[in-house]
C-alpha atoms as a PDB file:
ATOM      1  CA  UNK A   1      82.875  98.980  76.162  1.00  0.00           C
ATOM      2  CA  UNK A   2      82.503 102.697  75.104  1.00  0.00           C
ATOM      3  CA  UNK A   3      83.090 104.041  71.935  1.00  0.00           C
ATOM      4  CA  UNK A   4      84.790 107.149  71.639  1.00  0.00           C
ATOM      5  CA  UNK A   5      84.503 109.920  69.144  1.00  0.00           C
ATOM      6  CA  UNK A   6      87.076 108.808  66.992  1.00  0.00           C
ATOM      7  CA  UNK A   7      85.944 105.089  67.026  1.00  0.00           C
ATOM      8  CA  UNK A   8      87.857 103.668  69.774  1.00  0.00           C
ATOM      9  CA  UNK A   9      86.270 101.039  71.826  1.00  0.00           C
ATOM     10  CA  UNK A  10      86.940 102.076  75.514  1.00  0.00           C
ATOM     11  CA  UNK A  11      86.839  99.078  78.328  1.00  0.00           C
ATOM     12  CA  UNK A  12      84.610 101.412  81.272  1.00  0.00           C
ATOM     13  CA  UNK A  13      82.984  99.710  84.509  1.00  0.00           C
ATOM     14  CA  UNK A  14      80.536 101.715  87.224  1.00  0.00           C
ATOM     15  CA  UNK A  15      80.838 101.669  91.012  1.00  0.00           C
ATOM     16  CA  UNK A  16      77.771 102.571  92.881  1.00  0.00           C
ATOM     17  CA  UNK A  17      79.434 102.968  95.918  1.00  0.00           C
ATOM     18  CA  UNK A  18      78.026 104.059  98.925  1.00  0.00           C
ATOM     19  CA  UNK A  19      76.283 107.474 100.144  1.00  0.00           C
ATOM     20  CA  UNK A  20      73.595 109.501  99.918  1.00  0.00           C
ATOM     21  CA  UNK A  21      70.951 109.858  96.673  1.00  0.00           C
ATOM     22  CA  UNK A  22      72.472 112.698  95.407  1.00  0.00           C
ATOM     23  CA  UNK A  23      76.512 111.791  95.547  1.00  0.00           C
ATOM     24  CA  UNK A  24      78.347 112.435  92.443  1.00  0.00           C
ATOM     25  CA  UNK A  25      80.004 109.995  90.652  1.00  0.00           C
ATOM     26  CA  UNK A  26      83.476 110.524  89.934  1.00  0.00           C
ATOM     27  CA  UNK A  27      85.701 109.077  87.050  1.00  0.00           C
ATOM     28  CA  UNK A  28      89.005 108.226  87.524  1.00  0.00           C
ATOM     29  CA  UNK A  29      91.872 108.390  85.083  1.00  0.00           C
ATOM     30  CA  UNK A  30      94.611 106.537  85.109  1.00  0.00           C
ATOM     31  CA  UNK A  31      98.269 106.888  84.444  1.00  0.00           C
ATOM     32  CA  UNK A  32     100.561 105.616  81.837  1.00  0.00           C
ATOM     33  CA  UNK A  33     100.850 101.849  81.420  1.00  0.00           C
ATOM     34  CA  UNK A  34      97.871 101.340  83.867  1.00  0.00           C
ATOM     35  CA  UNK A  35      94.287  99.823  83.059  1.00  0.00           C
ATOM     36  CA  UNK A  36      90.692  99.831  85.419  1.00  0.00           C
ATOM     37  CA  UNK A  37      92.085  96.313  86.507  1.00  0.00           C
ATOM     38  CA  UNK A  38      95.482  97.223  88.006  1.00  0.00           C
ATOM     39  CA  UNK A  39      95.959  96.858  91.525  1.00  0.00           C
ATOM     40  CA  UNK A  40      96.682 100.526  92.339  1.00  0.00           C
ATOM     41  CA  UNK A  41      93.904 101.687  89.763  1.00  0.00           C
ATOM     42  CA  UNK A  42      91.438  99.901  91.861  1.00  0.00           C
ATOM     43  CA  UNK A  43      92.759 100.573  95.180  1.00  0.00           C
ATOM     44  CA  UNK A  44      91.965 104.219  94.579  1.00  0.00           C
ATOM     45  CA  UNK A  45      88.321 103.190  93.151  1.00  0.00           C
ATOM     46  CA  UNK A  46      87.657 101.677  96.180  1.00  0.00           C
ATOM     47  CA  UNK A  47      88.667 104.432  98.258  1.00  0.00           C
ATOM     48  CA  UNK A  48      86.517 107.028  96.421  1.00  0.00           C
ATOM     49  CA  UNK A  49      83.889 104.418  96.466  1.00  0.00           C
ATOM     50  CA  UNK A  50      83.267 105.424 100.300  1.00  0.00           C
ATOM     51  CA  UNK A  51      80.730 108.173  99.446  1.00  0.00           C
ATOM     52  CA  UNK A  52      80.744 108.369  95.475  1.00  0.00           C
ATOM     53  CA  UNK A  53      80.030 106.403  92.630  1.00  0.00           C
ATOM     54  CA  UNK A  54      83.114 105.593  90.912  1.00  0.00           C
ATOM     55  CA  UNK A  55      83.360 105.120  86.715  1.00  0.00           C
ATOM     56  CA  UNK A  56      86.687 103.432  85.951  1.00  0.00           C
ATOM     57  CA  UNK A  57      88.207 103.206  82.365  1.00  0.00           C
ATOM     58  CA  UNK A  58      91.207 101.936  80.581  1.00  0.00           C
ATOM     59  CA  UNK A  59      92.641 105.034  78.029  1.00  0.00           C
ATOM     60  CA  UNK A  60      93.294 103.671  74.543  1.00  0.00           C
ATOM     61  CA  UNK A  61      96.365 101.097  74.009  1.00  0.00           C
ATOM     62  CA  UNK A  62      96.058  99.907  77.297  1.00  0.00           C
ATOM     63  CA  UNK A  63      94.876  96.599  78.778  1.00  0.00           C
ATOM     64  CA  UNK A  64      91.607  95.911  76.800  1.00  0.00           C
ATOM     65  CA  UNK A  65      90.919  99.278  75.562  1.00  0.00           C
ATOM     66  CA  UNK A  66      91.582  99.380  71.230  1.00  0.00           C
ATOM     67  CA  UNK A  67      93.727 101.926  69.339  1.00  0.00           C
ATOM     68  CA  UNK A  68      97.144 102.734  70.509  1.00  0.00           C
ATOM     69  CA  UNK A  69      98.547 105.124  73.325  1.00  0.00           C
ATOM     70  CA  UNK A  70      98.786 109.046  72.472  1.00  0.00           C
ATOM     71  CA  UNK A  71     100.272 109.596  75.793  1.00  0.00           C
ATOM     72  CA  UNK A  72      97.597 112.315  76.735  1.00  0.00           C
ATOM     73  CA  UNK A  73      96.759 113.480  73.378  1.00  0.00           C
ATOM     74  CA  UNK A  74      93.800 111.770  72.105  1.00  0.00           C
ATOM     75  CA  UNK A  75      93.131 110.572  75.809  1.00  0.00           C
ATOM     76  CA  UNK A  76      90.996 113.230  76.471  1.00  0.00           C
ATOM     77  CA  UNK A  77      88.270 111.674  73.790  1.00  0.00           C
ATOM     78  CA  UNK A  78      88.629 108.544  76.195  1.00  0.00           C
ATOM     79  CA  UNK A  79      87.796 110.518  78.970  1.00  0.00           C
ATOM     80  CA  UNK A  80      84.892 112.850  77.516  1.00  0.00           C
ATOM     81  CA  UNK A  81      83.408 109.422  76.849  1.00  0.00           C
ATOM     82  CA  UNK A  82      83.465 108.215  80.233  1.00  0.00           C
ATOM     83  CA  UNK A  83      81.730 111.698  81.358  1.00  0.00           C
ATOM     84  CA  UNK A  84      79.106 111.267  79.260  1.00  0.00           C
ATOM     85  CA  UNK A  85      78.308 107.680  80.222  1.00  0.00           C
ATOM     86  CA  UNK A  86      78.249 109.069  83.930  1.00  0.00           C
ATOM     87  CA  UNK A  87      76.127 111.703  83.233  1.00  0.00           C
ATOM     88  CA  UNK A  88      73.752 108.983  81.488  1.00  0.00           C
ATOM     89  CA  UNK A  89      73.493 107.008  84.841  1.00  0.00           C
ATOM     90  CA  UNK A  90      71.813 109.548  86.236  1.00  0.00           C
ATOM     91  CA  UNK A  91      74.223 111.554  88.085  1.00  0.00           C
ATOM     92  CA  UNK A  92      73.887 115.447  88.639  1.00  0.00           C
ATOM     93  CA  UNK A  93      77.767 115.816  89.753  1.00  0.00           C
ATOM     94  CA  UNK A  94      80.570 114.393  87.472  1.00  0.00           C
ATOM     95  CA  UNK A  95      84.145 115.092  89.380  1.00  0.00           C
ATOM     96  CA  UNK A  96      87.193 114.246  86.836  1.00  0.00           C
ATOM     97  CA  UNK A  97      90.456 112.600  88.764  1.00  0.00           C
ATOM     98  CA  UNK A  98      93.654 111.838  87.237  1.00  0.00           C
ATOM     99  CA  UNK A  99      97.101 110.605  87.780  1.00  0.00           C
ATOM    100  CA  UNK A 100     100.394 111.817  85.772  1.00  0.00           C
ATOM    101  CA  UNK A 101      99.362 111.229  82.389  1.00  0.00           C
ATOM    102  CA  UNK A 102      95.635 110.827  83.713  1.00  0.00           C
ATOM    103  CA  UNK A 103      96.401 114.343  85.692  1.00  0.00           C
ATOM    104  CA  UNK A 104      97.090 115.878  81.789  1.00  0.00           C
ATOM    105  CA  UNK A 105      94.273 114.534  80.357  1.00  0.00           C
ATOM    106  CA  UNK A 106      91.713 116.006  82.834  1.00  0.00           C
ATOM    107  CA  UNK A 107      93.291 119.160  82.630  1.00  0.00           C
ATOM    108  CA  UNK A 108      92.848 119.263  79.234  1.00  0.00           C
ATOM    109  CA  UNK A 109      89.848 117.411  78.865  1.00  0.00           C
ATOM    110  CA  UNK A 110      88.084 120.745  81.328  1.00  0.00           C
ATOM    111  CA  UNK A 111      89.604 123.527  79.326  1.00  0.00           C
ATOM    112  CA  UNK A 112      88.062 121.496  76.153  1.00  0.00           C
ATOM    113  CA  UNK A 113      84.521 120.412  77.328  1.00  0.00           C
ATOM    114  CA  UNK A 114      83.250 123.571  78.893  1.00  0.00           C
ATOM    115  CA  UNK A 115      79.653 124.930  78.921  1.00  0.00           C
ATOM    116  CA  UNK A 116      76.133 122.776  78.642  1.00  0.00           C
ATOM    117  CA  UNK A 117      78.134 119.299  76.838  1.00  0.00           C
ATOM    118  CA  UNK A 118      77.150 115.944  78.523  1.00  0.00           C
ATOM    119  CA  UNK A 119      81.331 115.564  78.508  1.00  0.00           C
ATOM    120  CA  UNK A 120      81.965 118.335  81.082  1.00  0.00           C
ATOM    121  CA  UNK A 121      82.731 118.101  84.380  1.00  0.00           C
ATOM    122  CA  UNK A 122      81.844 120.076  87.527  1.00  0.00           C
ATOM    123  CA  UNK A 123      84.802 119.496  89.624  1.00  0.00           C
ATOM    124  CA  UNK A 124      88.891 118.766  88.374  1.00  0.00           C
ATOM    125  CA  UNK A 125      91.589 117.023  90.465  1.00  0.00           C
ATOM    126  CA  UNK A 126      94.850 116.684  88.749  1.00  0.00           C
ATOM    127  CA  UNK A 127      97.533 114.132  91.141  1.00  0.00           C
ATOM    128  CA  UNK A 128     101.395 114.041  89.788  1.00  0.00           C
ATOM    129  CA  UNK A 129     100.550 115.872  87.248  1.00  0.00           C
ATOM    130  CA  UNK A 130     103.039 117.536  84.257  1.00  0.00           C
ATOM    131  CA  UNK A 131     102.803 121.241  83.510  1.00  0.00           C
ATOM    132  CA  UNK A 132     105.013 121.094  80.371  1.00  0.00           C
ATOM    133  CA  UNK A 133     105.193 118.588  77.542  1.00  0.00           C
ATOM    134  CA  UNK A 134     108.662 117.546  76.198  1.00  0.00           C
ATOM    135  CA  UNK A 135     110.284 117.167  80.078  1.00  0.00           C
ATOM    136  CA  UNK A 136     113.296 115.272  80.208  1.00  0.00           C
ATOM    137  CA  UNK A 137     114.658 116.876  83.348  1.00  0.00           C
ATOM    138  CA  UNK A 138     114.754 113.714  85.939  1.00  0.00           C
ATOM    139  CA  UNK A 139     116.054 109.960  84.875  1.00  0.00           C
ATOM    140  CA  UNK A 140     112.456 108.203  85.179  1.00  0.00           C
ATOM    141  CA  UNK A 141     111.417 111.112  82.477  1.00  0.00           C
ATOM    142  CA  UNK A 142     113.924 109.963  79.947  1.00  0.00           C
ATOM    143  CA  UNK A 143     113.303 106.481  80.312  1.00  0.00           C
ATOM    144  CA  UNK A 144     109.331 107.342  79.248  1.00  0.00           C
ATOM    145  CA  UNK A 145     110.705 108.982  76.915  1.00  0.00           C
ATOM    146  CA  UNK A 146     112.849 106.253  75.015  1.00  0.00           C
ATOM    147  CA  UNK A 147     109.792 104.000  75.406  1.00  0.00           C
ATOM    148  CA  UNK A 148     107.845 106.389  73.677  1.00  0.00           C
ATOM    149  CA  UNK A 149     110.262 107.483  70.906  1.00  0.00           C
ATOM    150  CA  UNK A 150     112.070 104.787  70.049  1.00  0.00           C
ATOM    151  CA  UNK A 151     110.994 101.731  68.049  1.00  0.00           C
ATOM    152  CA  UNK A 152     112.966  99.071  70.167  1.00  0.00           C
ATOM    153  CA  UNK A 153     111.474 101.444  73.380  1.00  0.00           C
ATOM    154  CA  UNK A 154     108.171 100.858  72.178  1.00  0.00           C
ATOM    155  CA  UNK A 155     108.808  96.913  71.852  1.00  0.00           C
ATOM    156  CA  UNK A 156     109.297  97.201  75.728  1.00  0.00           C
ATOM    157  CA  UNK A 157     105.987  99.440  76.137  1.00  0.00           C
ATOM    158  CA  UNK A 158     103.660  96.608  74.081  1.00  0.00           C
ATOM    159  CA  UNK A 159     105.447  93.602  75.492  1.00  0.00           C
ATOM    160  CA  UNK A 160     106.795  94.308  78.828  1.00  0.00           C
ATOM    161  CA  UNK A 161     104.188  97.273  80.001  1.00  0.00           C
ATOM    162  CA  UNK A 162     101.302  96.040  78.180  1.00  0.00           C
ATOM    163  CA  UNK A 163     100.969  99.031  76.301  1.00  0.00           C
ATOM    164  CA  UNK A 164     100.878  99.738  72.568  1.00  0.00           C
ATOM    165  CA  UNK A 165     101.951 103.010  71.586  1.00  0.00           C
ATOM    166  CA  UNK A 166     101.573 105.094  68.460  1.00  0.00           C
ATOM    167  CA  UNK A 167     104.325 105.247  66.780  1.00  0.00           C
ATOM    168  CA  UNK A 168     103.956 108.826  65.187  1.00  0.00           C
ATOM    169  CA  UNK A 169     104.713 112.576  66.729  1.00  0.00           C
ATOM    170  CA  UNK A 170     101.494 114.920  67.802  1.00  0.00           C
ATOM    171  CA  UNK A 171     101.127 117.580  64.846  1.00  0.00           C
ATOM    172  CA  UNK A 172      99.909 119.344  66.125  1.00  0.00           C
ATOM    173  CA  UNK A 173     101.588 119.654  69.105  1.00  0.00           C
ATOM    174  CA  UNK A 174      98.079 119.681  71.683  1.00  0.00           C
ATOM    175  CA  UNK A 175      97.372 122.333  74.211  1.00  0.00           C
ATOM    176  CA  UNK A 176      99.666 121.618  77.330  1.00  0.00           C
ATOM    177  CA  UNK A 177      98.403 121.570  80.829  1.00  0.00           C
ATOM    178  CA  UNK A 178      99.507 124.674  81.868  1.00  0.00           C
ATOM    179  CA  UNK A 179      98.173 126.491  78.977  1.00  0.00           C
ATOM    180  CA  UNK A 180      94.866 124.655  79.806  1.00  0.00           C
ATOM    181  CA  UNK A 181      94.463 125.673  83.231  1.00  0.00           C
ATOM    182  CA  UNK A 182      93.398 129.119  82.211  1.00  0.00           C
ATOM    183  CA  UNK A 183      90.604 127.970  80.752  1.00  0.00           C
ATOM    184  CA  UNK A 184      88.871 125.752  83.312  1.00  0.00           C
ATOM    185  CA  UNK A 185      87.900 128.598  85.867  1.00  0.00           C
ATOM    186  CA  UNK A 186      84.642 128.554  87.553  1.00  0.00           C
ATOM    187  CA  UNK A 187      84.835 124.708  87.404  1.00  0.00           C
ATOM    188  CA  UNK A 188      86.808 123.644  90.939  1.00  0.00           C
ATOM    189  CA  UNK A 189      90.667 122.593  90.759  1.00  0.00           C
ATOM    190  CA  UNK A 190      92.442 120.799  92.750  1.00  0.00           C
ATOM    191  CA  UNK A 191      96.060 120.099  91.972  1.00  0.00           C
ATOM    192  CA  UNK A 192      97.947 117.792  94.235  1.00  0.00           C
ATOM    193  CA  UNK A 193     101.685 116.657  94.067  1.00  0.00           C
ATOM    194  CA  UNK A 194     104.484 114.967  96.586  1.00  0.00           C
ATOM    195  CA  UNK A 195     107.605 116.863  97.494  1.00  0.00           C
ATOM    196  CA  UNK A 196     109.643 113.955  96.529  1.00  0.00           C
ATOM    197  CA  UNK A 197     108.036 112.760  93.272  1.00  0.00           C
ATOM    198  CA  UNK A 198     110.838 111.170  91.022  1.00  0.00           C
ATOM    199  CA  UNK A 199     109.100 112.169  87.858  1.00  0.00           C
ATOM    200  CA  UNK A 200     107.697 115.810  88.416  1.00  0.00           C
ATOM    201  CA  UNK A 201     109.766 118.580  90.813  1.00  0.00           C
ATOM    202  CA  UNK A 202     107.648 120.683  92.462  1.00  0.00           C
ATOM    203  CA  UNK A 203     108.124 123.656  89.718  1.00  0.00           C
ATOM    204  CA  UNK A 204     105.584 121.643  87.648  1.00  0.00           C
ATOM    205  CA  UNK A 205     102.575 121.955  90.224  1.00  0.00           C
ATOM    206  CA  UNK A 206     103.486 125.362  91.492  1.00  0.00           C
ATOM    207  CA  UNK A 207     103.202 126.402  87.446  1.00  0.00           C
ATOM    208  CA  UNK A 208      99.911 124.527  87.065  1.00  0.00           C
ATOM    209  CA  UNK A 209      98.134 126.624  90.233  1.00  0.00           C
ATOM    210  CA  UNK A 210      99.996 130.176  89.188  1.00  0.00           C
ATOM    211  CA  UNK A 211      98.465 129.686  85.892  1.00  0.00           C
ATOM    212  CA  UNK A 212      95.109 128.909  87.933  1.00  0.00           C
ATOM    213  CA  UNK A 213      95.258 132.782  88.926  1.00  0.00           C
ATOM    214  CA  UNK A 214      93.938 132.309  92.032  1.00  0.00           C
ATOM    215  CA  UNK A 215      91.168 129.649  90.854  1.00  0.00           C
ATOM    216  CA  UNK A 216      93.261 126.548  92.289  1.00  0.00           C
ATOM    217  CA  UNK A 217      93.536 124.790  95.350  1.00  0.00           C
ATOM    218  CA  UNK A 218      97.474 123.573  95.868  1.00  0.00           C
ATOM    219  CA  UNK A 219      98.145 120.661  97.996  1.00  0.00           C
ATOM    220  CA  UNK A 220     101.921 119.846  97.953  1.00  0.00           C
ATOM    221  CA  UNK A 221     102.133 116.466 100.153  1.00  0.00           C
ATOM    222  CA  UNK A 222     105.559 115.435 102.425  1.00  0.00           C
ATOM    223  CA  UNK A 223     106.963 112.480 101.793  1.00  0.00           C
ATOM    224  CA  UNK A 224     105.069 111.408  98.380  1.00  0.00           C
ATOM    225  CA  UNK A 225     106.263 110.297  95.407  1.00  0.00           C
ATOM    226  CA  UNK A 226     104.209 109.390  92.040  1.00  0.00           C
ATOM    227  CA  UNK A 227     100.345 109.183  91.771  1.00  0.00           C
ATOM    228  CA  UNK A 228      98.248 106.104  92.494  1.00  0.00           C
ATOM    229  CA  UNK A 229     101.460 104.103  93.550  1.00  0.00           C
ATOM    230  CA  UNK A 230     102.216 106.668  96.075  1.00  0.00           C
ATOM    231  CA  UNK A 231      99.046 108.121  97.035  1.00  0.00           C
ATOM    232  CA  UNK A 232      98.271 106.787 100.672  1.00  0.00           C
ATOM    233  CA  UNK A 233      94.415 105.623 101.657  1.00  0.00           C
ATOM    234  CA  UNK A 234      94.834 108.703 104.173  1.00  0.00           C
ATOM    235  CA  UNK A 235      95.415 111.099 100.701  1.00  0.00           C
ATOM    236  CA  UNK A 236      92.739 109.190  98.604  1.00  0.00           C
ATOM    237  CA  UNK A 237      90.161 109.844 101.435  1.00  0.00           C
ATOM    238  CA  UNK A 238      91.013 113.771 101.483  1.00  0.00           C
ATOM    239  CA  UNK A 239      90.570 113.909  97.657  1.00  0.00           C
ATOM    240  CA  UNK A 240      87.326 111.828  97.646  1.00  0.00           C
ATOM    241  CA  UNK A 241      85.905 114.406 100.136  1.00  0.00           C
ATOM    242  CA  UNK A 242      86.707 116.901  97.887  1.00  0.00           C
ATOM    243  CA  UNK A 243      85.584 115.488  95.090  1.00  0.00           C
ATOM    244  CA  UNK A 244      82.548 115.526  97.282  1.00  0.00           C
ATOM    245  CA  UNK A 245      82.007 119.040  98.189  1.00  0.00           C
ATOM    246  CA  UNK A 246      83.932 121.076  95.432  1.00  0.00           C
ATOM    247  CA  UNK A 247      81.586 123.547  94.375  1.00  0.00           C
ATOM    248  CA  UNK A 248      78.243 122.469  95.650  1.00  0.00           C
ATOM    249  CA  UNK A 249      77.923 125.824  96.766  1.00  0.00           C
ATOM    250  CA  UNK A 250      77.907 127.242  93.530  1.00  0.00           C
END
C-alpha cells in the first residue's frame, strides 16, 4: 500500500520484468471501474513486462485502494505516488501509461509534476483518452455520466462496478487534458486512440495532439475501440517499445 498526499492508502505492486540493467520501469494507469487485479489491467502489465519493469496501481475507490473515485481529479495524487515509488526502486526512466480516465490523469499528472520532483515522468502515453471534461456526446458517455451524478447511479458504481464514487462536484473544476497538454513539452507524448471507439470520436485525440503544437506523436488505430479492453497484444507491444525509447536521446 502507498499513501498518497492527501492520505489515501493506494494498493501498488512492481514487475521486474525482463531486459536490460538500465530499462525503465513504466506505471500503468488504469481506467474507470478497473483495479491492478483485473484481467485486462494485467494483460497489458504483462505485455509491457517484455522489456520494462512494470508498477501497477489501483486509483482511489477502486478494488482495494481507500477514499472514493474523483473520476480523474484527485487521481493524479494516486499516480504521482506510484512515480515516486518507481523512482525509489532504483529506476533512471519512469514512462506514465494510461487508459480513458487513466489517459486524463497522466496528462494531467505531466503538466503538474514537471522539473527535478521524484513524481515526474520522462515519457507520457495517453490510450482512449478525453480532451474535454463534461462530454455527453455518445450513449456509453451518458451512461458514465448517470453513474457518476446520480445517487441511485452511484448505487450501481459501488455495488455492481465495484467502485465507490464521491458523491460531490469538482470546485474547482481541474485543469482538463487539453489545456494540460501545453504544458508537458520536452517530456515525450504519445497519444493513441481507435477510429471506432464508442466513448471518444476521433475530434478528442486530434484536439489533444493540436494542442501538443507539434510536441506529440498521433497514432489513430483501425478497427479499435476503448483502451485496455480493446487494445490488441500487437498495440501493447508498439507502445511498450515506445515507452522504451521515447526520449533517450535527449
Amino acid at each position: 500500500m502507498l499513501r498518497t498526499q492527501d492520505g489515501v492508502a493506494i494498493d501498488a505492486a512492481y514487475e521486474p520484468g525482463s531486459g536490460p540493467p538500465d530499462r525503465p520501469v513504466i506505471v500503468l494507469a488504469h481506467g474507470f471501474t478497473g483495479d491492478l487485479e483485473r484481467p485486462h489491467v494485467r494483460r497489458a502489465a504483462e505485455a509491457f513486462a517484455q522489456g520494462a519493469a512494470v508498477v501497477t496501481f489501483t486509483f482511489r475507490g477502486h478494488g482495494r485502494s481507500g477514499g472514493r473515485s474523483t473520476v480523474g481529479d484527485r487521481e493524479v495524487l494516486d499516480l504521482a505516488a506510484a512515480v515516486a515509488w518507481a523512482r525509489s526502486l532504483g529506476h533512471r526512466r519512469v514512462v506514465t501509461v494510461g487508459f480513458s480516465m487513466g489517459g486524463s490523469v497522466v496528462l494531467r499528472h505531466a503538466a503538474l509534476h514537471r522539473g527535478r520532483t521524484e513524481a515526474r515522468t520522462d515519457a507520457v502515453v495517453a490510450v482512449s483518452a478525453p480532451a474535454r471534461w463534461f462530454y455527453r456526446g455518445t450513449a456509453p458517455m451518458r451512461r458514465l455520466h448517470w453513474v457518476v451524478t446520480r445517487r441511485s447511479g452511484r448505487v450501481v458504481g459501488r455495488l455492481g462496478l465495484r467502485t465507490r464514487i464521491h458523491p460531490y462536484d469538482w470546485d474547482p473544476i481541474p485543469l482538463s487534458p487539453v489545456e494540460s497538454v501545453p504544458l508537458i513539452a520536452p517530456t515525450p507524448l504519445l497519444v493513441v486512440h481507435g477510429d471506432r471507439d464508442p466513448y471518444f470520436p476521433v475530434d478528442h485525440p486530434r484536439m489533444l495532439a493540436e494542442a501538443a503544437a507539434g510536441g506529440a506523436e498521433l497514432w489513430l488505430e483501425e478497427g479499435m475501440g476503448h483502451a485496455e479492453h480493446a487494445a490488441s497484444d500487437a498495440l501493447l507491444g508498439r507502445i511498450g517499445e515506445w515507452a522504451r525509447t521515447a526520449g533517450t536521446a535527449q
